[in-house]
N, C-alpha and C. Protein backbone atom coordinates (compact mmCIF):
# COMPACT_ATOMS: atom_id res chain seq x y z
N UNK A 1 101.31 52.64 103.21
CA UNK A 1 101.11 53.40 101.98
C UNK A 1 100.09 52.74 101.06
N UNK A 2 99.65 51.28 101.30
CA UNK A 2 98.86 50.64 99.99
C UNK A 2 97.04 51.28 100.97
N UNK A 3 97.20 51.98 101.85
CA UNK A 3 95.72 52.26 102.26
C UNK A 3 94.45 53.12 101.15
N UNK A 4 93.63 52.50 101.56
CA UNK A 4 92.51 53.08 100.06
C UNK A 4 92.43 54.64 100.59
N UNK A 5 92.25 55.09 101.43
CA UNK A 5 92.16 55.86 102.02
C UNK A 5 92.47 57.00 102.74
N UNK A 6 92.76 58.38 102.82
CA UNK A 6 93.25 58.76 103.65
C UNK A 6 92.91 58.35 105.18
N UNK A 7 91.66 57.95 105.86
CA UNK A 7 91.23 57.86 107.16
C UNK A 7 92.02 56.46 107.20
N UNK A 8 91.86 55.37 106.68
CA UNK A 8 93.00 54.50 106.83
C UNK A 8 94.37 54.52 106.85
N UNK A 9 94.72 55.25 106.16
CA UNK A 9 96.51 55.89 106.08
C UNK A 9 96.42 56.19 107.27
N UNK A 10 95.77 57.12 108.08
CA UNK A 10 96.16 57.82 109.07
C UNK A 10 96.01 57.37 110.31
N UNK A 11 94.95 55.74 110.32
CA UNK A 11 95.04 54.93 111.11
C UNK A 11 95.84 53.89 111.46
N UNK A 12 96.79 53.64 109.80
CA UNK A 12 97.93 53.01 110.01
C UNK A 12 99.29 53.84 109.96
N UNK A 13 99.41 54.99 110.50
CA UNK A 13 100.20 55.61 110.70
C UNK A 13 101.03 55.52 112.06
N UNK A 14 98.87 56.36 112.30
CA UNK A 14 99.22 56.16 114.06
C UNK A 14 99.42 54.77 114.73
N UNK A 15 98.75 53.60 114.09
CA UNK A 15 98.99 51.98 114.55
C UNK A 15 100.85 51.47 114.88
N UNK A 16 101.60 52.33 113.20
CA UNK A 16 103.12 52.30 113.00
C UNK A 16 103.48 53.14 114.14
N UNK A 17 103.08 54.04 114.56
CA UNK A 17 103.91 55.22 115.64
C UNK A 17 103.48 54.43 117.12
N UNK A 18 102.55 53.85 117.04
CA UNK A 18 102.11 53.19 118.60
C UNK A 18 103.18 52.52 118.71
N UNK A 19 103.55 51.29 117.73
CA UNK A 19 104.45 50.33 117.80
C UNK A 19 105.66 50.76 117.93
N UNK A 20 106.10 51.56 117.33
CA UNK A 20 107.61 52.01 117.39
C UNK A 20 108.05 52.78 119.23
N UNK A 21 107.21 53.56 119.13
CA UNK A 21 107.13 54.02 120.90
C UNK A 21 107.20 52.76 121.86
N UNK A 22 106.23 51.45 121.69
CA UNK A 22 106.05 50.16 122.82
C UNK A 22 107.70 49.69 122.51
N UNK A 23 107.97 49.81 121.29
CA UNK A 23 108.89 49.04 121.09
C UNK A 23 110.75 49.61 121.72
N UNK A 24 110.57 51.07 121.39
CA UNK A 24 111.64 52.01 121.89
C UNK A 24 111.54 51.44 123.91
N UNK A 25 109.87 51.54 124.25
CA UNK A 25 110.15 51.10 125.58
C UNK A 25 110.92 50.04 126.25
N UNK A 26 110.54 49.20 125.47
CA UNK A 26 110.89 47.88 126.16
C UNK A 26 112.06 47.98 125.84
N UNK A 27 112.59 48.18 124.66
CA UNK A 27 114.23 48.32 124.54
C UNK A 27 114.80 49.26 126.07
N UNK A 28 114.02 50.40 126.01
CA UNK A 28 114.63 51.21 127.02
C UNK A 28 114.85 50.85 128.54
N UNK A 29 113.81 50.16 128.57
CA UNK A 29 113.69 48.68 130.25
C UNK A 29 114.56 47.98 130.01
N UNK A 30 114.85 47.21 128.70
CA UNK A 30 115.67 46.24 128.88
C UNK A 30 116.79 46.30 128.78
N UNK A 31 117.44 47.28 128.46
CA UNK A 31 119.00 47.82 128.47
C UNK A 31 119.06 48.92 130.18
N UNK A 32 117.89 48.79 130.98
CA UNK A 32 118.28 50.06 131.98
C UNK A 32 118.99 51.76 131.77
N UNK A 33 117.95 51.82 130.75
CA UNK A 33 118.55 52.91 130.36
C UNK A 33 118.24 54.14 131.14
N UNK A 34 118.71 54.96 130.99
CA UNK A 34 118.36 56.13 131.99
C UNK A 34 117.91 57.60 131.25
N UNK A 35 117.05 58.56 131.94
CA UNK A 35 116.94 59.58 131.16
C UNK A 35 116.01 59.43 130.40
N UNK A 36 115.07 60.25 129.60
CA UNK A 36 113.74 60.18 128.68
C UNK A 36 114.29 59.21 127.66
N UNK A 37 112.58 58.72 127.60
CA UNK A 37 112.64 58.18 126.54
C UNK A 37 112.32 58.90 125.57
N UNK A 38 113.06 58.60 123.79
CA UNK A 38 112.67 59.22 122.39
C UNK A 38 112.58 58.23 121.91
N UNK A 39 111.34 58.18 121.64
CA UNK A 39 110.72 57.55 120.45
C UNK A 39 110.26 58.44 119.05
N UNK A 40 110.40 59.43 118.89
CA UNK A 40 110.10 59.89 117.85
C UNK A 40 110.33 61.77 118.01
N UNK A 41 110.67 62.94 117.22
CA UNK A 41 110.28 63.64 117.19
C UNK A 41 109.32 64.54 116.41
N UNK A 42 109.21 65.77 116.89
CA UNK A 42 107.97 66.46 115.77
C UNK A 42 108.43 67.69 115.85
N UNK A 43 108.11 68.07 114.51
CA UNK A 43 108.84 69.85 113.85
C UNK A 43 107.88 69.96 113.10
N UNK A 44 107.47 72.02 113.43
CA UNK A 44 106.94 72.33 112.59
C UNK A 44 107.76 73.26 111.55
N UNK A 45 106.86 73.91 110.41
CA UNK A 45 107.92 74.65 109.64
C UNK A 45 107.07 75.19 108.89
N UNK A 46 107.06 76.57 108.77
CA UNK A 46 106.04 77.68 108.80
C UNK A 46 106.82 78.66 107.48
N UNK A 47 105.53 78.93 106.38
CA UNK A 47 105.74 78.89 105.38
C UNK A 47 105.60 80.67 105.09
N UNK A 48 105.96 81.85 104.60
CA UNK A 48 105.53 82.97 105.08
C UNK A 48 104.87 83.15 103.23
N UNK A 49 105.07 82.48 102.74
CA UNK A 49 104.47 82.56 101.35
C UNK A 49 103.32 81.37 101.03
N UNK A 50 102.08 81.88 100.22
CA UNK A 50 101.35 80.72 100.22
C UNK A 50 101.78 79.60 99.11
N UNK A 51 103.18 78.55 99.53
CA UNK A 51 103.43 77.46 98.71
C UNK A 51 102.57 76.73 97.51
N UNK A 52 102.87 76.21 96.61
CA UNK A 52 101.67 74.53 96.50
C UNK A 52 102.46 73.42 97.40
N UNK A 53 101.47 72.96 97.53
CA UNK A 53 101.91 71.71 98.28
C UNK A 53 102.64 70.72 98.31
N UNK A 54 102.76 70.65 96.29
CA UNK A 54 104.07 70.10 95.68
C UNK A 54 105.44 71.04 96.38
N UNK A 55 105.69 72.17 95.76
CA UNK A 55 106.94 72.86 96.02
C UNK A 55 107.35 72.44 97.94
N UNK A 56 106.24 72.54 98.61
CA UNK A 56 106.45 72.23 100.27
C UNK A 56 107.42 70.91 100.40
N UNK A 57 106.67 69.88 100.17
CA UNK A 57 107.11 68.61 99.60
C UNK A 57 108.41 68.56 99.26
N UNK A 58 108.64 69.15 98.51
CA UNK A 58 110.09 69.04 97.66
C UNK A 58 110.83 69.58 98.47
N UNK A 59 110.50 70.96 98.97
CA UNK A 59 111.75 71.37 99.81
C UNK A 59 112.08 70.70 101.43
N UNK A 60 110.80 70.11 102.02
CA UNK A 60 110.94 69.22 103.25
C UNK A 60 111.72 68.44 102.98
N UNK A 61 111.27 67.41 101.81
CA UNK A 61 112.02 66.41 101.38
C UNK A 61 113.52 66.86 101.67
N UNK A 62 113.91 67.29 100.35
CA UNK A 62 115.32 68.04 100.23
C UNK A 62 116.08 68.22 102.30
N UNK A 63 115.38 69.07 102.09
CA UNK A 63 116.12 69.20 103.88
C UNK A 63 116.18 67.29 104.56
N UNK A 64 114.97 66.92 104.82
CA UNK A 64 115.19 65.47 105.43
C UNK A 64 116.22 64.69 104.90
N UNK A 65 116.89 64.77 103.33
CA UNK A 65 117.69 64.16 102.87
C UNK A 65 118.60 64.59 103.24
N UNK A 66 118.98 66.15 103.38
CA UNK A 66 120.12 66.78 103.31
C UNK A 66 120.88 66.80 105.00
N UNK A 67 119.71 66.44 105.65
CA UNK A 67 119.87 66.65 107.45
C UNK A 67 120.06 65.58 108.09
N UNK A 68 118.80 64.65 107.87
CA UNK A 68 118.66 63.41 108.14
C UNK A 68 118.58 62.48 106.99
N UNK A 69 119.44 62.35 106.59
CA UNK A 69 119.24 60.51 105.25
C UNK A 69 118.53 59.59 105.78
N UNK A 70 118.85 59.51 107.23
CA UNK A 70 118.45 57.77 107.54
C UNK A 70 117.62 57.65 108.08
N UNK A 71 116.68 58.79 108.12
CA UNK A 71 115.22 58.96 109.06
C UNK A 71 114.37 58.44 107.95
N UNK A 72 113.08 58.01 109.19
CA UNK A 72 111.60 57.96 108.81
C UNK A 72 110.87 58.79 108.96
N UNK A 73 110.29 59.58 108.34
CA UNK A 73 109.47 60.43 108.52
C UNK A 73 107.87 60.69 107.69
N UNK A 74 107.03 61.15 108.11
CA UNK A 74 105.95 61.85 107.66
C UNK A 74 105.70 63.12 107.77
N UNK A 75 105.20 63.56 106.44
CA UNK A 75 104.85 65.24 106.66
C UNK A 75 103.24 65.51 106.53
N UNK A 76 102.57 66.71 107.07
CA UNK A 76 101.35 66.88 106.85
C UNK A 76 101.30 67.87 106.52
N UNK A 77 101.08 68.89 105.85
CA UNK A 77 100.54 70.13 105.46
C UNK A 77 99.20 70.65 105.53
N UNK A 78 99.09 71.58 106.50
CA UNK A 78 97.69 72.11 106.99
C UNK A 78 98.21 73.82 106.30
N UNK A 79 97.08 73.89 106.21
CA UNK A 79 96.42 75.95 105.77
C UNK A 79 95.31 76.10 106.02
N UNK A 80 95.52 75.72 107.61
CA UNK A 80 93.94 76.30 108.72
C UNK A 80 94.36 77.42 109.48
N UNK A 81 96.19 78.01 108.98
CA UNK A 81 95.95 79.59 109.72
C UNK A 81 96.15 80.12 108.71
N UNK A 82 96.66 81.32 108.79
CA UNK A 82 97.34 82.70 108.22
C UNK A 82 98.14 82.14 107.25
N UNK A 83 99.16 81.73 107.97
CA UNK A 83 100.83 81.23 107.40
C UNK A 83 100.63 79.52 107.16
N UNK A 84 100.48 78.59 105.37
CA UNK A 84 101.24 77.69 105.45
C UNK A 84 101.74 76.67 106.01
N UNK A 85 101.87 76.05 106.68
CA UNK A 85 102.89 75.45 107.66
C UNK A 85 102.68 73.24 107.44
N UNK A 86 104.08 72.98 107.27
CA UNK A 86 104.02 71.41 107.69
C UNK A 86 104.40 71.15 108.85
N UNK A 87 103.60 69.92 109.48
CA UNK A 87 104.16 69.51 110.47
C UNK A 87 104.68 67.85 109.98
N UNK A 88 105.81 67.60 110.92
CA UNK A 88 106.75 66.51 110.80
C UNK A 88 106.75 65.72 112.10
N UNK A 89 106.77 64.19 111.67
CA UNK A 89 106.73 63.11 112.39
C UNK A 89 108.15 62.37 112.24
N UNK A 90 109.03 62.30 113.06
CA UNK A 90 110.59 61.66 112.59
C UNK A 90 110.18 60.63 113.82
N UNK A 91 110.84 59.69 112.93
CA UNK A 91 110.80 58.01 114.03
C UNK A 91 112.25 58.29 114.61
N UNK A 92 112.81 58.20 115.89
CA UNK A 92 113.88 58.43 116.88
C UNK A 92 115.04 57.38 116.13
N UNK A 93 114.46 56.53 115.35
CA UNK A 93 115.82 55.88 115.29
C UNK A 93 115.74 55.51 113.54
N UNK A 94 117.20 55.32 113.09
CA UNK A 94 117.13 55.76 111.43
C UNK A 94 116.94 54.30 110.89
N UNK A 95 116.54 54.01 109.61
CA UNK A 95 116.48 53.08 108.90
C UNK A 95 117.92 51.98 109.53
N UNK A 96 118.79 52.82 109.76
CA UNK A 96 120.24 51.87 110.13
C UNK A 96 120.37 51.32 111.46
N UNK A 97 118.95 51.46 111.94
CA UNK A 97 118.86 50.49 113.64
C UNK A 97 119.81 51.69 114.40
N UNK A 98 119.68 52.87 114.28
CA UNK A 98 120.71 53.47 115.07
C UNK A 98 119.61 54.76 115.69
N UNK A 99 120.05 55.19 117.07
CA UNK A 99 118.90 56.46 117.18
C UNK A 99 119.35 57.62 117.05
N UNK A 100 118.51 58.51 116.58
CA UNK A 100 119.52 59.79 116.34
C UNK A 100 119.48 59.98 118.01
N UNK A 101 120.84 60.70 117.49
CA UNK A 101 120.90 61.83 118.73
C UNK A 101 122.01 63.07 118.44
N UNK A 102 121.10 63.86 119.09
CA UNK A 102 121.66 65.64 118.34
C UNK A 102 122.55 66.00 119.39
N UNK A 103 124.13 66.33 119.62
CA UNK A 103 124.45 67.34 119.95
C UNK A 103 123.82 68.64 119.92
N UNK A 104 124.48 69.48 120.72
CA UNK A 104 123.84 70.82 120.57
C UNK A 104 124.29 71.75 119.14
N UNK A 105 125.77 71.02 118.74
CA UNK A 105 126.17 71.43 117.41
C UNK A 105 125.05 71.02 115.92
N UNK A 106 124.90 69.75 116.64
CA UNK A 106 124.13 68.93 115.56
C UNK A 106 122.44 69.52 115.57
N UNK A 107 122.30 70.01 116.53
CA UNK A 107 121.15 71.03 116.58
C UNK A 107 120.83 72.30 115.38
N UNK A 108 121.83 72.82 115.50
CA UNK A 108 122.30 74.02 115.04
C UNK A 108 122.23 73.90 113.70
N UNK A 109 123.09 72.98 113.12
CA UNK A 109 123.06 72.60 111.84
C UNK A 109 121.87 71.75 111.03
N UNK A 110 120.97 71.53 111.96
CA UNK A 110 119.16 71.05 111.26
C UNK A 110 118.86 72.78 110.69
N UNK A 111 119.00 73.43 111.92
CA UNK A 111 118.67 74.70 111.49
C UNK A 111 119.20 75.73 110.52
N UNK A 112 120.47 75.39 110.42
CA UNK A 112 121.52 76.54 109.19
C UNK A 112 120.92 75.80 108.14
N UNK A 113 120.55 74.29 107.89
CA UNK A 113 120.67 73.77 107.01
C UNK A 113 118.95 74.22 105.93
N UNK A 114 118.10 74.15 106.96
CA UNK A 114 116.59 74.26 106.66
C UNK A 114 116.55 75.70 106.12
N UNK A 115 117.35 76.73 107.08
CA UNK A 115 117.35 78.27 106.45
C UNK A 115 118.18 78.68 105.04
N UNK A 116 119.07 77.36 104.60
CA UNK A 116 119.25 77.96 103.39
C UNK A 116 118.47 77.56 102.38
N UNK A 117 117.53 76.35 102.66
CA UNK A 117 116.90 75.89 101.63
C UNK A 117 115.75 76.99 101.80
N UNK A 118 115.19 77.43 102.76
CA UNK A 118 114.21 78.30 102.87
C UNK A 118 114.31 79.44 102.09
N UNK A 119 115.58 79.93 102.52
CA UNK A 119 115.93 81.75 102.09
C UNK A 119 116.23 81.49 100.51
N UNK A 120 116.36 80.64 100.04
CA UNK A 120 116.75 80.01 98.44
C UNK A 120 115.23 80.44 97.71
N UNK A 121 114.14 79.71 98.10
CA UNK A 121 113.11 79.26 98.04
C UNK A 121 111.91 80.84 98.15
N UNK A 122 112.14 81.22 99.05
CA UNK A 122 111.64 82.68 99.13
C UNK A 122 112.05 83.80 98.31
N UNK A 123 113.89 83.81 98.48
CA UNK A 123 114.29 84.36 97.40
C UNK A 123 113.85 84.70 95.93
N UNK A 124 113.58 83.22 95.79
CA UNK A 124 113.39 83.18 94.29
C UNK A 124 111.79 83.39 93.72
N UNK A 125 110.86 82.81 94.85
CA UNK A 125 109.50 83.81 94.74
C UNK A 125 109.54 85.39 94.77
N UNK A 126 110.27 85.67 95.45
CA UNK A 126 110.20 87.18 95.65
C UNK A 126 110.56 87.97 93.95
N UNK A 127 111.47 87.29 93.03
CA UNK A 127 112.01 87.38 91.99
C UNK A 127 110.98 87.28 91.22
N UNK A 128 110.21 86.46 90.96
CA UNK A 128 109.41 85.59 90.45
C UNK A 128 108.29 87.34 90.23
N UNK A 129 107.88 87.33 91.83
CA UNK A 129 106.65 88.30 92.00
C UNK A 129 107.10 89.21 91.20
N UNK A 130 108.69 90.15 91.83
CA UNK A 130 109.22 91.31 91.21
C UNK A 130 108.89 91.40 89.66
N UNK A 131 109.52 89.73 88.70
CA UNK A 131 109.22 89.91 87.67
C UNK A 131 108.18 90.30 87.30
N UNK A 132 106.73 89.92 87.70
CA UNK A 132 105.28 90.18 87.53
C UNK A 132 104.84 91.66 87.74
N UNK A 133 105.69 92.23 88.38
CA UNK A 133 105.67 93.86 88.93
C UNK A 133 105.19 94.88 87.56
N UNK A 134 104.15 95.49 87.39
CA UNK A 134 104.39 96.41 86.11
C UNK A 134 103.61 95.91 85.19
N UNK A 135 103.03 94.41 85.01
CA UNK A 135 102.45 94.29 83.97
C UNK A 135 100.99 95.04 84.20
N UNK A 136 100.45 94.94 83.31
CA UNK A 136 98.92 95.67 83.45
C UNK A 136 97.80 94.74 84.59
N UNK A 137 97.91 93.35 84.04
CA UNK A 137 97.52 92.07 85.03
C UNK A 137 97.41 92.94 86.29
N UNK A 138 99.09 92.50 86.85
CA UNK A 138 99.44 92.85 88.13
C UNK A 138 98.87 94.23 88.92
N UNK A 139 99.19 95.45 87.89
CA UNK A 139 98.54 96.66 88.35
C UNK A 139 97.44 96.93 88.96
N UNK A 140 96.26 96.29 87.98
CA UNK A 140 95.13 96.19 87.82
C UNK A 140 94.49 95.45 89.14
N UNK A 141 95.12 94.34 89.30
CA UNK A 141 94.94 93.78 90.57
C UNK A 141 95.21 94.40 92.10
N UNK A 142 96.58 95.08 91.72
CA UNK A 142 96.76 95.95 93.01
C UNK A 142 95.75 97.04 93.00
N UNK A 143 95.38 97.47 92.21
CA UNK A 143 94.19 98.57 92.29
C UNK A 143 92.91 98.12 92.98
N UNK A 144 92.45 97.10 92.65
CA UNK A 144 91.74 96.67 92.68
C UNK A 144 90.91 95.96 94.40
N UNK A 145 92.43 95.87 95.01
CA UNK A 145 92.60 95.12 96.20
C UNK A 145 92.14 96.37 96.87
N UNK A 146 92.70 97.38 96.78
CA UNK A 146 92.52 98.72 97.25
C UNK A 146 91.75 99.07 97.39
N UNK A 147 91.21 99.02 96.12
CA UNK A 147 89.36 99.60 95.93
C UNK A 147 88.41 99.39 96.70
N UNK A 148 88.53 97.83 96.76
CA UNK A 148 87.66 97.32 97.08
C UNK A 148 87.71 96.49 98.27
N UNK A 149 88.36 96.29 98.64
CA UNK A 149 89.14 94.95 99.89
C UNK A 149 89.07 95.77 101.23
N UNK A 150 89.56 96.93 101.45
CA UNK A 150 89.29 97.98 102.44
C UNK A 150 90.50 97.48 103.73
N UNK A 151 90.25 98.16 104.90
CA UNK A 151 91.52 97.57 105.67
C UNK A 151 91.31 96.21 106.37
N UNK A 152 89.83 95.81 106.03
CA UNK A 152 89.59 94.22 107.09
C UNK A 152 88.48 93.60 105.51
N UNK A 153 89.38 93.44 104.74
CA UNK A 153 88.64 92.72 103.68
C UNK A 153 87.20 93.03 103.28
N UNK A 154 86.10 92.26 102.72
CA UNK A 154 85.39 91.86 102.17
C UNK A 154 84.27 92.46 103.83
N UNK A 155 84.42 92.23 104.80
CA UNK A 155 83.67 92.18 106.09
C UNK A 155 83.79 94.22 106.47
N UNK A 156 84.77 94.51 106.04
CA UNK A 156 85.00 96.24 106.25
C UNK A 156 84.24 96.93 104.62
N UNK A 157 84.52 96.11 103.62
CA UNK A 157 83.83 96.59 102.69
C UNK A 157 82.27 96.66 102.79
N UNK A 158 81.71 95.68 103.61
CA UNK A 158 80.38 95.73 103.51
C UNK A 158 80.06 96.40 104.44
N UNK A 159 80.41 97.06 105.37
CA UNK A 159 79.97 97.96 106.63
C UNK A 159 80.64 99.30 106.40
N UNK A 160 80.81 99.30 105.11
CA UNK A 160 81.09 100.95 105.22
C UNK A 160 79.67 101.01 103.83
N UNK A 161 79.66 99.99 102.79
CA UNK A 161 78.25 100.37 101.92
C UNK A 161 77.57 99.31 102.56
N UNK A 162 76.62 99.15 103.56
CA UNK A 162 75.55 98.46 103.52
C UNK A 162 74.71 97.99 102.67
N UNK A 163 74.38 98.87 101.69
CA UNK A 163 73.47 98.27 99.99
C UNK A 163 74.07 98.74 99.48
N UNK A 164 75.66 97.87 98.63
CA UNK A 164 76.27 98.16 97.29
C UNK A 164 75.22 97.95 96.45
N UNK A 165 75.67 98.42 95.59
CA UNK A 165 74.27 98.31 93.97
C UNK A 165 74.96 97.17 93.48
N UNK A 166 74.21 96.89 92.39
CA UNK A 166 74.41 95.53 91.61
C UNK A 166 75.43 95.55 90.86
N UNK A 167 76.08 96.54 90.32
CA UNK A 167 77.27 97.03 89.46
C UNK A 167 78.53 97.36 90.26
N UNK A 168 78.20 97.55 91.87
CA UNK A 168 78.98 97.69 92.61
C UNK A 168 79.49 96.10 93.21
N UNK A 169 78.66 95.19 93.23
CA UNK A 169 78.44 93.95 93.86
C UNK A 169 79.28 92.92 92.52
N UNK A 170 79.27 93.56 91.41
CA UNK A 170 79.88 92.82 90.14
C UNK A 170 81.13 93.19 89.78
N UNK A 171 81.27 94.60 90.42
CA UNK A 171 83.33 94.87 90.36
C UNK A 171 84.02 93.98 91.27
N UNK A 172 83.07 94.00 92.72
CA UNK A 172 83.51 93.21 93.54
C UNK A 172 83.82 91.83 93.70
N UNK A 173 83.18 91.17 93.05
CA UNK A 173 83.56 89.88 92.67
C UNK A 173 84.54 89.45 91.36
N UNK A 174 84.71 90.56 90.40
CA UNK A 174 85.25 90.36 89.48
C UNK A 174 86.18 90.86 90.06
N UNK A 175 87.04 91.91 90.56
CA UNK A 175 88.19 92.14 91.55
C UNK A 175 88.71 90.84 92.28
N UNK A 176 87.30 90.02 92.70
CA UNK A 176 88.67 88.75 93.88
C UNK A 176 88.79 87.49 92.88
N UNK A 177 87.50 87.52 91.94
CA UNK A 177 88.02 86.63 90.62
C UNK A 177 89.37 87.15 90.26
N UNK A 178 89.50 88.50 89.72
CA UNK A 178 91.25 88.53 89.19
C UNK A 178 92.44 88.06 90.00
N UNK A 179 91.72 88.48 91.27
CA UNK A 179 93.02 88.37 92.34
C UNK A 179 93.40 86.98 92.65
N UNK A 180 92.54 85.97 92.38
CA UNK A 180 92.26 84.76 92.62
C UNK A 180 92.96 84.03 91.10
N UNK A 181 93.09 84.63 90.11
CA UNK A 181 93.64 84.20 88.69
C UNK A 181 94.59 84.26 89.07
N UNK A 182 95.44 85.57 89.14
CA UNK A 182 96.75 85.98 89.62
C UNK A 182 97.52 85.11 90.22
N UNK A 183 96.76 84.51 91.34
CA UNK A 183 97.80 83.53 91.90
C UNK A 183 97.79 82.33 91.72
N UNK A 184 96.52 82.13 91.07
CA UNK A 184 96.82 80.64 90.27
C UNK A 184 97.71 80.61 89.37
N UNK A 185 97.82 81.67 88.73
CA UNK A 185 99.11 82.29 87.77
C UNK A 185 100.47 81.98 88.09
N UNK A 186 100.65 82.32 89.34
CA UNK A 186 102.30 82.58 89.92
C UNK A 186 102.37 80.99 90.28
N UNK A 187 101.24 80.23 90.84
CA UNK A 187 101.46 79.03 91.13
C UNK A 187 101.88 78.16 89.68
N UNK A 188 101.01 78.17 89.05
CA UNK A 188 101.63 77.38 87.95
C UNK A 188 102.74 77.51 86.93
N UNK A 189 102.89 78.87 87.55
CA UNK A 189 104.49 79.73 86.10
C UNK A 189 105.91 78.87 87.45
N UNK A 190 105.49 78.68 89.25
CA UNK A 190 106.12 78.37 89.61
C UNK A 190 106.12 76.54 89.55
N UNK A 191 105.17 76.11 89.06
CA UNK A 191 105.46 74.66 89.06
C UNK A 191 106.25 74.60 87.38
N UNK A 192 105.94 74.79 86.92
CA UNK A 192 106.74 75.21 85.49
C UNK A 192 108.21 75.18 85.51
N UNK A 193 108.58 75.86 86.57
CA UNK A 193 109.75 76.18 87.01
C UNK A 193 110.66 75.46 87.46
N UNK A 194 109.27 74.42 88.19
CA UNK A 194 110.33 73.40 89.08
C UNK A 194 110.32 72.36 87.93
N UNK A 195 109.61 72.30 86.88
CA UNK A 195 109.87 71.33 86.12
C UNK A 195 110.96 71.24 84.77
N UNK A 196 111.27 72.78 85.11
CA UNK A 196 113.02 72.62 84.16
C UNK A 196 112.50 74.15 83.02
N UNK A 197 111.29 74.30 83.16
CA UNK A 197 110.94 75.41 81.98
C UNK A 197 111.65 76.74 82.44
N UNK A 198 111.46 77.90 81.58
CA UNK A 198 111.88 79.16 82.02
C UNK A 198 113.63 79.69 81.51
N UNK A 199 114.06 78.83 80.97
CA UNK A 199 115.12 79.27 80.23
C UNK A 199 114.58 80.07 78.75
N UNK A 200 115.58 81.04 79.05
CA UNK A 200 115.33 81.89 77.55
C UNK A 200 115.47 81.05 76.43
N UNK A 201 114.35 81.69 75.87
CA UNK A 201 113.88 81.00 74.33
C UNK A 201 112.60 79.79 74.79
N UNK A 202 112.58 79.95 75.93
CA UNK A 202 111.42 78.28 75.92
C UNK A 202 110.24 78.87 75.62
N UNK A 203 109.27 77.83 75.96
CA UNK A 203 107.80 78.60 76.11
C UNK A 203 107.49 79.36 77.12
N UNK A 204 108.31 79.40 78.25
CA UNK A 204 107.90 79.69 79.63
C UNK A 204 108.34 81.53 79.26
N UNK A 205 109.55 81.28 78.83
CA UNK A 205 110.19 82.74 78.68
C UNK A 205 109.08 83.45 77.90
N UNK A 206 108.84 83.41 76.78
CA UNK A 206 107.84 83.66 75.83
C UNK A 206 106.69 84.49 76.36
N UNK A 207 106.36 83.09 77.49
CA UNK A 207 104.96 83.51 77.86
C UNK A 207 105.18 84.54 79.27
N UNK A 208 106.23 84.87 79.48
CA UNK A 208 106.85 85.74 80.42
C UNK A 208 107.00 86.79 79.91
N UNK A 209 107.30 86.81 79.05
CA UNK A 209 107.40 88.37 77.98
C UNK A 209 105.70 88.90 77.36
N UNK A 210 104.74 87.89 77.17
CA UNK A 210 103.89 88.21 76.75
C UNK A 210 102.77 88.82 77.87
């Protein structure tokens, strides 16, 4: 963690994961153990809303605490597809010199456990949006997407007008400017959120009404 760097972090990551694998081996030779070796596993976890990266964080976290306490782990967060998604690095054996190992029950329950923090988490965006439903903002934006966005974006808009005019070329950008406010909007009314604001009477409420 003291690396200047991300390209260094990620060289002493992988340096920590080399070692822990040589090291799981030789344990595994030297006890005659039988059956694969685990040295580590990896999970992904696929986001159907576009998160911040804080809120991701928090809720991985939360689950790793709530699932695994005694793990090591790293998370990475990529948005090179469609959907969101972290991927996870768990070291096979917990801070307590012990290795996990999952029953098929104990399987089950990584998973009940991750889906309620998830369906919590979505839930309450979905609320969030609903609230936003109706204002003029919001309207305006859905109109707008319509107008102009077409059924394959920005790439279908330009092949149905080949030469938009200049007034046509200036809704259009002011359309993905709004749309682009909007959700910087929901992102920060939702970090707000996680930081304790949004009770009636605060500023958050206020500025929710306004």
């Amino acid at each position: 963690m003291s690396a200047a760097t991300y390209s260094e972090f990620r060289s002493n990551l992988s340096s920590y994961a080399w070692a822990r694998e040589e090291n799981e081996l030789a344990l595994h030779r030297q006890r005659g153990s039988r059956g694969a070796l685990r040295s580590h596993y990896r999970c992904v976890l696929s986001f159907e809303k576009d998160l911040s990266t804080e809120s991701i964080r928090r809720l991985v976290g939360e689950w790793l605490d709530n699932a695994l306490p005694l793990s090591s782990a790293c998370v990475f967060v990529h948005r090179n597809t469609e959907n969101v998604h972290a991927h996870l690095w768990i070291d096979a054996r917990g801070i307590d010199g012990k290795k996990l190992d999952f029953s098929k029950r104990e399987w089950k329950t990584l998973g009940e456990r991750w889906n309620r923090i998830y369906l919590r988490e979505m839930a309450r965006v979905e609320r969030l949006e609903t609230k936003l439903e109706g204002t003029p903002a919001y309207d305006e934006i859905r109109t707008a997407r319509v107008s102009h966005r077409g059924a394959n974006g920005a790439q279908a808009r330009a092949e149905s007008k080949p030469n938009p005019s200049a007034r046509e070329q200036e809704a259009s950008r002011c359309a993905e400017n709004r749309e682009r406010a909007f959700h910087e909007a929901l992102r920060l009314h939702q970090d707000l959120q996680e930081m304790g604001y949004g009770r009636e009477g605060s500023d958050l409420d206020r500025f929710d009404r306004s």
